[in-house]
Protein backbone atom coordinates (compact mmCIF):
# COMPACT_ATOMS: atom_id res chain seq x y z
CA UNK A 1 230.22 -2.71 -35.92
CA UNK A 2 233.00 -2.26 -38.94
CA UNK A 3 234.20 -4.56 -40.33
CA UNK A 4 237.82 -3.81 -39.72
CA UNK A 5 237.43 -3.45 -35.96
CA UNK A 6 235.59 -7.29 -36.23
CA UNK A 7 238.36 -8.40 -37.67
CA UNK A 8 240.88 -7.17 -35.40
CA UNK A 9 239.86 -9.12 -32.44
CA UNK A 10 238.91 -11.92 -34.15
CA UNK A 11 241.97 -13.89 -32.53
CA UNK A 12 245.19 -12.49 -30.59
CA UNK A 13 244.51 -8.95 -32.16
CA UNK A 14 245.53 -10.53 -35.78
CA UNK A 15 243.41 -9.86 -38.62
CA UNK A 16 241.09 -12.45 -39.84
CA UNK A 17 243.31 -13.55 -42.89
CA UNK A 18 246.52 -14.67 -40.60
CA UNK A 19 248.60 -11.68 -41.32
CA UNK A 20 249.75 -9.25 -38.47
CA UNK A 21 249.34 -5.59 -38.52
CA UNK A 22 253.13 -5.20 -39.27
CA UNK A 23 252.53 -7.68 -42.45
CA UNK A 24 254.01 -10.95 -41.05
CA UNK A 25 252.54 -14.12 -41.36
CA UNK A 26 250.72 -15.48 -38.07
CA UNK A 27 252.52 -18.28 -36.26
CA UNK A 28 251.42 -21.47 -36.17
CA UNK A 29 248.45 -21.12 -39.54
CA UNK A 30 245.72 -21.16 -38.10
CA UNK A 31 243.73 -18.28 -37.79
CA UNK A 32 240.80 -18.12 -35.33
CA UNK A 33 241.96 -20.82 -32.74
CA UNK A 34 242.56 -20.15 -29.23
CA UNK A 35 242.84 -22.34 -25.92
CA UNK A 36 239.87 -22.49 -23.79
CA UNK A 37 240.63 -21.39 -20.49
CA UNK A 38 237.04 -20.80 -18.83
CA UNK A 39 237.03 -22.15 -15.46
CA UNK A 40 234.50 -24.57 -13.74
CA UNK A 41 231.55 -22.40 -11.61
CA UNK A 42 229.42 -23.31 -9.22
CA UNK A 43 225.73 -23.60 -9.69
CA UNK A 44 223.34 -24.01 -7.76
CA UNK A 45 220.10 -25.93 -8.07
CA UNK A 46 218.03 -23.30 -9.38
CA UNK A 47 220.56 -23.31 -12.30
CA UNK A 48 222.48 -19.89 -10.92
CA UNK A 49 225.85 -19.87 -11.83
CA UNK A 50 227.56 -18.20 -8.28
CA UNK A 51 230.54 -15.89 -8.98
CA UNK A 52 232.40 -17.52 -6.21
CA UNK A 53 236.55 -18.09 -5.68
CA UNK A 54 237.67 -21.75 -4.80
CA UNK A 55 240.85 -21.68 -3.02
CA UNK A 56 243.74 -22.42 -5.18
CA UNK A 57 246.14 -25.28 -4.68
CA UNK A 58 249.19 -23.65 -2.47
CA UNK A 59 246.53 -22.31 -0.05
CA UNK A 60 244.75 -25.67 0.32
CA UNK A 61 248.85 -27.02 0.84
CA UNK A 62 248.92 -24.15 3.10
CA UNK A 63 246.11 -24.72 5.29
CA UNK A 64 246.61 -28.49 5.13
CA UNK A 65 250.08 -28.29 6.39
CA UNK A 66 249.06 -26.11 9.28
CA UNK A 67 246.25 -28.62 10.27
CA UNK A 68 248.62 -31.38 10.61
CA UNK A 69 251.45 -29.75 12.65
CA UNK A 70 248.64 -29.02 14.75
CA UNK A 71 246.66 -32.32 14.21
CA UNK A 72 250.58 -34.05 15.55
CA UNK A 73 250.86 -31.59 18.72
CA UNK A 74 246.87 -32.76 19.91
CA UNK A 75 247.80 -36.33 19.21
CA UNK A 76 250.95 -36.11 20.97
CA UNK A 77 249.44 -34.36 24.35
CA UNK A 78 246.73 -36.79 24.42
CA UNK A 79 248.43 -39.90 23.75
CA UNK A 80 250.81 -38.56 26.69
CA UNK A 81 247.67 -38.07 28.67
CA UNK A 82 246.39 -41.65 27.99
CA UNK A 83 250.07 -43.36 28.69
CA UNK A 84 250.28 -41.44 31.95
CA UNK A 85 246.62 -42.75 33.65
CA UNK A 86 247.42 -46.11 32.05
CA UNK A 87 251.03 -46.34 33.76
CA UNK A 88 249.25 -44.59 37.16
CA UNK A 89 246.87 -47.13 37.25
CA UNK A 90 249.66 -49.90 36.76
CA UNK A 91 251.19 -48.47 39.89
CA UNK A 92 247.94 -48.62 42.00
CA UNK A 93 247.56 -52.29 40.96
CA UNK A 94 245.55 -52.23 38.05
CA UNK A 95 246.09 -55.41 35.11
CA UNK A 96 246.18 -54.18 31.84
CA UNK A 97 246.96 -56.77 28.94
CA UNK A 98 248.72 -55.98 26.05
CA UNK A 99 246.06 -56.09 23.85
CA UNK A 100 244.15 -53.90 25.72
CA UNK A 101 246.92 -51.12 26.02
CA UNK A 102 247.14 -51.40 21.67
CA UNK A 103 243.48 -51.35 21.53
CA UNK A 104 243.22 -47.97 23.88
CA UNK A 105 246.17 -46.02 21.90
CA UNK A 106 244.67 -47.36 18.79
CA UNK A 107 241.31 -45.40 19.49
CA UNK A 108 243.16 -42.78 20.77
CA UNK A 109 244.65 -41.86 17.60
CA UNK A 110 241.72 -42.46 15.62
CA UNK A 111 239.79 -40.02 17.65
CA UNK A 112 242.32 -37.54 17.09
CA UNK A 113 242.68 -38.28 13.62
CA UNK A 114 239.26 -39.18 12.61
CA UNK A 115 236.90 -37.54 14.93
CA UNK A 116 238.29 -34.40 16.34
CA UNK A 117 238.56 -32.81 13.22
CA UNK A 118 235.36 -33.82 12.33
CA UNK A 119 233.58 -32.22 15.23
CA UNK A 120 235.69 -29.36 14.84
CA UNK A 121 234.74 -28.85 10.98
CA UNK A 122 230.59 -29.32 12.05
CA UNK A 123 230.66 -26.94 14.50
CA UNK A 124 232.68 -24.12 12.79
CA UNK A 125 230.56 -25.27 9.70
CA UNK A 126 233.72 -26.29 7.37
CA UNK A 127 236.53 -24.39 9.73
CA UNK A 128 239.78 -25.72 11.05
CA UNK A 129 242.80 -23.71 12.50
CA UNK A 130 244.65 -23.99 9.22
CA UNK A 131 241.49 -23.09 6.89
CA UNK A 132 241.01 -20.21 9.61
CA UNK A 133 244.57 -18.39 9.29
CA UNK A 134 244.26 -19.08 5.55
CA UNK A 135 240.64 -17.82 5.38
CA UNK A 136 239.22 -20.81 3.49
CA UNK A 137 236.05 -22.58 4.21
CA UNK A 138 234.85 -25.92 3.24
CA UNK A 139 231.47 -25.67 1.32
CA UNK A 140 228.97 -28.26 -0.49
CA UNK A 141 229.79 -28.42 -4.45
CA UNK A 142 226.55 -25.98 -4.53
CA UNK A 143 228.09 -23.75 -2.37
CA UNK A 144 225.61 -24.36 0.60
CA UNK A 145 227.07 -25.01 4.08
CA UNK A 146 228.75 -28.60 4.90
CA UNK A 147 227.30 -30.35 7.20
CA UNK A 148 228.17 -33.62 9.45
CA UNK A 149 228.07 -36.04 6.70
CA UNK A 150 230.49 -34.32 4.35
CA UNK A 151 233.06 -33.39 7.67
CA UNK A 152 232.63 -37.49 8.34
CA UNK A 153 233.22 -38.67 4.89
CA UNK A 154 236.07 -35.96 4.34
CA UNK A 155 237.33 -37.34 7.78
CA UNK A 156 237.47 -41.23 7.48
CA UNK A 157 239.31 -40.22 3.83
CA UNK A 158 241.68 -38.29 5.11
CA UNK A 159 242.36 -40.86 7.53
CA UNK A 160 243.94 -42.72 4.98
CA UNK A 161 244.81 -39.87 2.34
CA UNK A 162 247.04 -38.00 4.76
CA UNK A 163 248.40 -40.10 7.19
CA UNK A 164 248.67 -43.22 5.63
CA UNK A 165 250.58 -41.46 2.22
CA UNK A 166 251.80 -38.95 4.04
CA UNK A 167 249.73 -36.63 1.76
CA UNK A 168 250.26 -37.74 -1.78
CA UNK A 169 247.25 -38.78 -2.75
CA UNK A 170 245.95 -35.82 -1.52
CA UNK A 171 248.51 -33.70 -3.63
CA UNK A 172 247.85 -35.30 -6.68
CA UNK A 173 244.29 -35.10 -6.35
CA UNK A 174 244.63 -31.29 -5.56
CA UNK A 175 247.14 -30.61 -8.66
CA UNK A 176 244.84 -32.06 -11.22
CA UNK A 177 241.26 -30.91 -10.28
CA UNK A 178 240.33 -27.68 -11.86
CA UNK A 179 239.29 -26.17 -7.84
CA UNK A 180 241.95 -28.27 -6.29
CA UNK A 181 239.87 -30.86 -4.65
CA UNK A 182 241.48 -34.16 -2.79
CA UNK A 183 239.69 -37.08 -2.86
CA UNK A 184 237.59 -36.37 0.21
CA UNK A 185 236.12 -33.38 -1.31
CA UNK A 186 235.30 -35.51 -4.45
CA UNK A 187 233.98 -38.24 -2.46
CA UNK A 188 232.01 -35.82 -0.24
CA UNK A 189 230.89 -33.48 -2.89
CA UNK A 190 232.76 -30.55 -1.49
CA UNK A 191 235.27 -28.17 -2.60
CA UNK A 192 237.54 -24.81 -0.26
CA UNK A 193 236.14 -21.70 -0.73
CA UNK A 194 238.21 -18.68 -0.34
CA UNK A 195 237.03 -16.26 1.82
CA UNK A 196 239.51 -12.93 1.68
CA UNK A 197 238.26 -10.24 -0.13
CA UNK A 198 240.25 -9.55 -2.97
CA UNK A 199 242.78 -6.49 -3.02
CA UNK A 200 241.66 -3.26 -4.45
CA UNK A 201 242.84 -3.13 -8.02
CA UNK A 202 245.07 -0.34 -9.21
CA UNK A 203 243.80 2.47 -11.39
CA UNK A 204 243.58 0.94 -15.11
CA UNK A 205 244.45 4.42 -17.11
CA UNK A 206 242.37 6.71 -18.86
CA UNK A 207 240.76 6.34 -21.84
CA UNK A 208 242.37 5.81 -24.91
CA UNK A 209 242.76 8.80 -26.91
CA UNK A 210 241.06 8.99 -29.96
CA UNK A 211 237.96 6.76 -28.38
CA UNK A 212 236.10 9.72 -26.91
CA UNK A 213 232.88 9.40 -29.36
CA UNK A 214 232.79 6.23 -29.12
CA UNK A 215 232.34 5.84 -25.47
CA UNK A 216 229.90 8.24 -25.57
CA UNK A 217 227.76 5.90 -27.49
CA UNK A 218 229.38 2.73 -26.26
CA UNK A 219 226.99 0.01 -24.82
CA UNK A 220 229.11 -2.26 -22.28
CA UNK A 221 226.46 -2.79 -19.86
CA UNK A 222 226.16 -6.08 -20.39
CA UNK A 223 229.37 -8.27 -19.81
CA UNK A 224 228.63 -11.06 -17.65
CA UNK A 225 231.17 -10.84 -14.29
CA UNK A 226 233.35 -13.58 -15.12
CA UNK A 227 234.62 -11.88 -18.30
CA UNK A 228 234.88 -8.63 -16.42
CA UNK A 229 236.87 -9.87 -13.99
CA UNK A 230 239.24 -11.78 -16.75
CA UNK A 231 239.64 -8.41 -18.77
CA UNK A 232 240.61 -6.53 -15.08
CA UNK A 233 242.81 -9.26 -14.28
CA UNK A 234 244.57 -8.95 -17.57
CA UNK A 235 245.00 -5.50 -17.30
CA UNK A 236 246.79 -5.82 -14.37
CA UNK A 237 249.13 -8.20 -14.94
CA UNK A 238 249.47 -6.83 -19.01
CA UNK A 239 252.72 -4.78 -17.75
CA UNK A 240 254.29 -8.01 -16.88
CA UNK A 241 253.67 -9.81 -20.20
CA UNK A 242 256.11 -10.66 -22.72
CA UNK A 243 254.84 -9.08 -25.94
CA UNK A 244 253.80 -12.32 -27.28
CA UNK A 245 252.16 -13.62 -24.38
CA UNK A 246 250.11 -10.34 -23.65
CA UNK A 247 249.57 -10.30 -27.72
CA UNK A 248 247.49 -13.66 -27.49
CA UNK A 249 245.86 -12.89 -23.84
CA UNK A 250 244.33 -9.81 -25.18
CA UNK A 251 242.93 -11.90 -28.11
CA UNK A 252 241.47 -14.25 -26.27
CA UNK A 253 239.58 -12.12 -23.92
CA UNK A 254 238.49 -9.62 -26.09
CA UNK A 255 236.70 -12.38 -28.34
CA UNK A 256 235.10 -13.18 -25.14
CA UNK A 257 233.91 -9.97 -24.49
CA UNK A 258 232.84 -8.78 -27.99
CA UNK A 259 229.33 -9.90 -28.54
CA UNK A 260 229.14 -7.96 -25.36
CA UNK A 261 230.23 -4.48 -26.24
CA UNK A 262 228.47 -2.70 -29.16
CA UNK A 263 229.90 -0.92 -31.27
CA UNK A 264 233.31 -2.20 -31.46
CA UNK A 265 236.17 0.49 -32.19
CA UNK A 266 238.42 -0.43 -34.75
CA UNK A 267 240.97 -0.53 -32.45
CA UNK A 268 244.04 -3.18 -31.76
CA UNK A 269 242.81 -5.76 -28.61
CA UNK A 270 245.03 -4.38 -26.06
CA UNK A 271 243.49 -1.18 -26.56
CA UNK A 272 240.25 -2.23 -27.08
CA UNK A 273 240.26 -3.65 -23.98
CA UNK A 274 241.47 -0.76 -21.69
CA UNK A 275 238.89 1.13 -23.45
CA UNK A 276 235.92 -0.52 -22.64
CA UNK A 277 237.62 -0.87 -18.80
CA UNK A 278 237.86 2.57 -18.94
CA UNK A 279 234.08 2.91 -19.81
CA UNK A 280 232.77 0.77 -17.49
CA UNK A 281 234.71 2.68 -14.44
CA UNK A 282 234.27 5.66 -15.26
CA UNK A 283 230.16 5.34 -15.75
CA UNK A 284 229.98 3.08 -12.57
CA UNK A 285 231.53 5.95 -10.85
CA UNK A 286 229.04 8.54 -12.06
CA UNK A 287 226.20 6.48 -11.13
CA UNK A 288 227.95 6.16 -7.83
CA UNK A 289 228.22 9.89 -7.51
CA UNK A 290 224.01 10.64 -8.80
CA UNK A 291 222.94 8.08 -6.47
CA UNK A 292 225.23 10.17 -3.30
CA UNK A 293 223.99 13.23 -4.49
CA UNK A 294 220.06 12.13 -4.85
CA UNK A 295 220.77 10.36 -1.11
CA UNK A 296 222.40 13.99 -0.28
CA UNK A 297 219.03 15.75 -1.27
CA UNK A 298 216.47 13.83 0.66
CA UNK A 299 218.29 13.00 3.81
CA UNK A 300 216.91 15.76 5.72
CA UNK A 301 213.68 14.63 4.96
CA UNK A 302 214.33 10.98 5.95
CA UNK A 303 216.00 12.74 8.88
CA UNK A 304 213.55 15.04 10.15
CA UNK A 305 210.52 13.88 12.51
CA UNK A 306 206.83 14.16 11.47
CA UNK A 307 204.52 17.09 11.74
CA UNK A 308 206.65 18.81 14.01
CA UNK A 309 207.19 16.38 16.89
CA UNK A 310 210.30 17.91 18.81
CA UNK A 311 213.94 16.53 18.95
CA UNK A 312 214.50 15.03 22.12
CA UNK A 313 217.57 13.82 21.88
């Protein structure tokens, strides 16, 4: 590693002494700072961190909204239901006090409410119609499967987190957890996982030119996935940047991803990062394309039957 490359990416591809490439003075004096911005995983009990996506906060609003328009139209048939054998049994004679007839729509709505779409989260193990369409599922804060206790708890919350605020506990809850939990979840020990697989990326660009013996010689092997994904991530959106905002983005990242690259090029942070994109695609592809073409050489003796037995079919 030189010297001059360490100090490029030491912090938002400014040199270690404050000063800029072009010779201005860094804003803000202080050299070497950045925000934190790692985000909360999910580990399991083994201690494995799981490189899993919780659902953001406008799909949780999302799937939430959908669940109650449809949560309103259920209540709304049944209670109709309920008020028509209650008046049909008035006409045949039947005595109904009024106690009675606020105790029966009373339970009627907290079925609805309550149990319904608890029974319908246990048996689609953390499904509903709006978590369906959105292609979110509720999981354990382990990421194991939810079971009946954690769709009762989330339930009898919800009760009162939904319906009896119409919702803003919920959203305040949602805005200020880091995987946009209400207070169900937190009470339950659950969180939304989303489910859609994520859109092929575009291509990143070639290598940078002058870089070509260095990623001959490059080790980038070992990046853990989070980072990886950060750096891809940035280098799709970098287009969209203002210069200053893509200036300290770059920084940041690439400090996260130096201990993991040896040697680093004495290159600017933008471009250190599309390079070591650009070497990690391109040798993933050629093991791709070894691995086909070892496949491509033994097939036809995976293929062919033993000691001459004939093809019947």
């Amino acid at each position: 590693m030189t010297q001059a490359g360490a100090s490029v990416i030491q912090s938002d591809g400014m040199t270690a002494d404050g000063i800029g490439r072009n010779g201005a003075p860094r804003a803000g004096g202080v050299a070497g700072t950045a925000l934190d911005v790692s985000d909360e995983q999910v580990v399991v009990g083994e201690g494995v961190a799981l490189d899993v996506r919780p659902a953001g906060f406008l799909l949780r609003a999302v799937s939430s909204l959908i669940d109650a328009v449809v949560t309103i139209v259920i209540a709304i048939a049944v209670l109709w239901v309920v008020l028509w054998a209650i008046a049909n049994a008035v006409d045949n004679g039947a005595r109904i006090e009024n106690a009675a007839l606020i105790a029966i729509v009373l339970a009627t709505q907290i079925a609805v409410l309550v149990f319904v779409p608890c029974l319908i989260e246990t048996i689609t193990r953390g499904k509903s119609v709006g978590r369906y369409i959105m292609r979110l599922r509720i999981v354990r804060d382990d990421g194991g499967a939810a079971g009946f206790r954690h769709a009762l708890i989330r339930a009898l919350v919800g009760f009162f987190e939904f319906w009896s605020t119409s919702g803003g506990i919920a959203m305040i809850t949602g805005l200020v957890n880091a995987r946009s939990k209400r207070l169900g979840d937190i009470i339950a020990g659950t969180y939304a996982q989303n489910e859609a697989a994520p859109r092929l990326s575009p291509n990143l660009g070639p290598l940078p030119p002058g870089l070509e013996r260095w990623a001959t010689i490059a080790d980038v092997a070992r990046m853990p996935d989070r980072s990886a994904r950060r750096m891809r991530d940035y280098l799709i959106q970098a287009p969209r940047l203002e210069p200053g905002a893509r200036l300290h983005a770059a920084g940041t990242i690439a400090r996260e991803i130096k201990d993991s690259v040896h040697p680093i090029p004495d290159v600017d942070a933008d471009t250190f990062l599309r390079a070591v994109a650009a070497v990690r695609r391109d040798r993933e592809w050629a093991a791709i394309e070894l691995r086909r073409a070892r496949l491509a050489r033994v097939e036809p003796i995976l293929e062919q039957l033993p000691h001459g037995f004939p093809q019947r079919g």
